[in-house]
C-alpha atoms as a PDB file:
ATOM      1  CA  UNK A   1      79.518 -14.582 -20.066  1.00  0.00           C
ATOM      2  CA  UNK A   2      77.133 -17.423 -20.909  1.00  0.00           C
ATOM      3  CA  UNK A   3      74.064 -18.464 -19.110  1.00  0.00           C
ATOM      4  CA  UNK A   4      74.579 -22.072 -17.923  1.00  0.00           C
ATOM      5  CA  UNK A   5      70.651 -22.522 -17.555  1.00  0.00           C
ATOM      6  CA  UNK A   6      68.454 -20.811 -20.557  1.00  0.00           C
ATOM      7  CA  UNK A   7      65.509 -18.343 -19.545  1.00  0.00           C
ATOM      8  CA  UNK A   8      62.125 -20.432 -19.331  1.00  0.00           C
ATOM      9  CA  UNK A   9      60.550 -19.968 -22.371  1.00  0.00           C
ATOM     10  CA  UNK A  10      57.844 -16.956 -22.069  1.00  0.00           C
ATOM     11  CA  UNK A  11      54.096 -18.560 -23.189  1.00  0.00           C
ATOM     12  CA  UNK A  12      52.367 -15.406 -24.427  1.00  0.00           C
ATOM     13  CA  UNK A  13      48.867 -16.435 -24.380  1.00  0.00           C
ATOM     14  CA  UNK A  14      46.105 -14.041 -26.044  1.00  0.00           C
ATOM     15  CA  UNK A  15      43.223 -13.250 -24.509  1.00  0.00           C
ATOM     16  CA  UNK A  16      41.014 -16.007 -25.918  1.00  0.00           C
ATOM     17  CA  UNK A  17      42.582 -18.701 -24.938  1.00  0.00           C
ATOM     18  CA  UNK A  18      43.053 -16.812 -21.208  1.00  0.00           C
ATOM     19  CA  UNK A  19      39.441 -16.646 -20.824  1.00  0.00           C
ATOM     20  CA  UNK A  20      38.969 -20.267 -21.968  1.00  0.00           C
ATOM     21  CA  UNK A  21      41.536 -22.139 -19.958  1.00  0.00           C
ATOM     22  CA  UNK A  22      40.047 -19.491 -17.036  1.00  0.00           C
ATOM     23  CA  UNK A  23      36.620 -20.891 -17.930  1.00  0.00           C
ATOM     24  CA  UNK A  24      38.034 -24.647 -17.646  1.00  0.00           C
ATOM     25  CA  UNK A  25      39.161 -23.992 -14.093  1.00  0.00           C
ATOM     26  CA  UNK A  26      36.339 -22.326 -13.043  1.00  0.00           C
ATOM     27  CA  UNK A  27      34.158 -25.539 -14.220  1.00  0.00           C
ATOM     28  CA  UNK A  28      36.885 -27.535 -12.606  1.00  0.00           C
ATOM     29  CA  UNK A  29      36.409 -26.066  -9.249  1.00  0.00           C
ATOM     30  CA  UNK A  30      32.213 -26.396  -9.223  1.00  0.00           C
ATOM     31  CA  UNK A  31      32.722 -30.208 -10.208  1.00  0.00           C
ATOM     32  CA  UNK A  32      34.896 -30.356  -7.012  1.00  0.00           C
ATOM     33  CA  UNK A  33      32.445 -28.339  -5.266  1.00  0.00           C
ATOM     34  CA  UNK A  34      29.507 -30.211  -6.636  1.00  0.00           C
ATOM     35  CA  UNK A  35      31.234 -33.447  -5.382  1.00  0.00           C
ATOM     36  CA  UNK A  36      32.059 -32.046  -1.526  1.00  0.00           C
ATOM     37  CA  UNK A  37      28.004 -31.124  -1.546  1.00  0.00           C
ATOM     38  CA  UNK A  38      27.237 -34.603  -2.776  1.00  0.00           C
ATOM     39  CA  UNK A  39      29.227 -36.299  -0.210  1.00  0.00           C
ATOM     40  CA  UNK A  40      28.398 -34.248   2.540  1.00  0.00           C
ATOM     41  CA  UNK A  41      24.966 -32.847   2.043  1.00  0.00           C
ATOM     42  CA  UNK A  42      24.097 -31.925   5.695  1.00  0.00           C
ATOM     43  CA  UNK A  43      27.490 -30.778   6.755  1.00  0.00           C
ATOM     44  CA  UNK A  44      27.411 -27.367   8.780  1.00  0.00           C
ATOM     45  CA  UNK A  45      29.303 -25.799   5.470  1.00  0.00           C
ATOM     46  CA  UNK A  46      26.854 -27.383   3.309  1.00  0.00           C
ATOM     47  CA  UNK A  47      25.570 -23.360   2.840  1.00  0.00           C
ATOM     48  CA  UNK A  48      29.308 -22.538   1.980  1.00  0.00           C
ATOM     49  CA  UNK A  49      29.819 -25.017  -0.676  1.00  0.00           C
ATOM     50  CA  UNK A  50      26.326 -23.977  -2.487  1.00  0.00           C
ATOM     51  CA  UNK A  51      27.489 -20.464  -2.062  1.00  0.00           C
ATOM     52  CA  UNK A  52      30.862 -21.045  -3.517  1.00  0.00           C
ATOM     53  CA  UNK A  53      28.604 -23.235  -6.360  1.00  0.00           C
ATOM     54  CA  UNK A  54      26.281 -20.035  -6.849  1.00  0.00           C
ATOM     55  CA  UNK A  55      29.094 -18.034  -7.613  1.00  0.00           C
ATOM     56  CA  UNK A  56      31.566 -20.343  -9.849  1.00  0.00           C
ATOM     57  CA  UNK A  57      28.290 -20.297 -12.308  1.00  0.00           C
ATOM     58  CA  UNK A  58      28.240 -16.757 -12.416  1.00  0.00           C
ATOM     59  CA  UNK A  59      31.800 -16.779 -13.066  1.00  0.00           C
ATOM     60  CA  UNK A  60      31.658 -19.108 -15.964  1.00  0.00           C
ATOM     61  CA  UNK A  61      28.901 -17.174 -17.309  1.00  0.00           C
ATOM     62  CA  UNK A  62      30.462 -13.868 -16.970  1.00  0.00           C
ATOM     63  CA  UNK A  63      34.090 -15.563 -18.743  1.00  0.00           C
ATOM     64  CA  UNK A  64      31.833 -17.144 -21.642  1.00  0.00           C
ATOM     65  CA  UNK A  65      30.205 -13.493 -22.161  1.00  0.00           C
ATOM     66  CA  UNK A  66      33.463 -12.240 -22.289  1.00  0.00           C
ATOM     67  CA  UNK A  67      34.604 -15.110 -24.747  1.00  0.00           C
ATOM     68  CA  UNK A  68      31.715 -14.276 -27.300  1.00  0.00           C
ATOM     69  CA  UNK A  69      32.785 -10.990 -27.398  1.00  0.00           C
ATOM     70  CA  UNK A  70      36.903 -11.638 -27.963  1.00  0.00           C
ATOM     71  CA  UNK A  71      35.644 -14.214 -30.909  1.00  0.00           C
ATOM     72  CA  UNK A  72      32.865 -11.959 -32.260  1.00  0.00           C
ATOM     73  CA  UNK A  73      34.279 -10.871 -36.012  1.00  0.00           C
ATOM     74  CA  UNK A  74      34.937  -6.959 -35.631  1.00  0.00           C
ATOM     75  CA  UNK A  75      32.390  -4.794 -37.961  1.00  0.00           C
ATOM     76  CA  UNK A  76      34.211  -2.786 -40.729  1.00  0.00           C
ATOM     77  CA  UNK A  77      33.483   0.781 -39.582  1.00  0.00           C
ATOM     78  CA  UNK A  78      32.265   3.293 -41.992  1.00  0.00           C
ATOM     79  CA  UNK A  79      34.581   5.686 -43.867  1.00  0.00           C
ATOM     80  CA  UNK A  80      32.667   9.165 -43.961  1.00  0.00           C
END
């Protein structure tokens, strides 16, 4: 029997571009923090939003370290 509606096509994405669309939302989600902070400096959750902040920069640092190392070249290994 026939399908009447075709399977969603499957996006296989590698690992690269993974960690950089995973960077892009991280960097999304500090602008939006950074902007909450900005328009509400002295709210009670003020603390929260730096905290959040704090660790969306680790986050992007830790996906960019990541990133070097999925684009570094691999070394040809020694035959012995």
């Amino acid at each position: 029997m026939l399908k009447i509606v075709p399977d969603p096509p499957h996006h296989i994405h590698s690992l690269e571009d993974t960690l950089i669309q995973a960077t892009d939302h991280a960097l999304c989600a500090a602008t939006v923090a950074h902007q909450a902070l900005l328009l509400q400096p002295k709210s009670p959750a003020s603390i929260l939003i730096m905290t959040s902040l704090h660790e969306l920069e680790t986050l992007r640092a830790l996906l960019e370290s990541a990133l070097v190392h999925v684009q570094k070249p691999k070394e040809p290994q020694a035959m012995h």
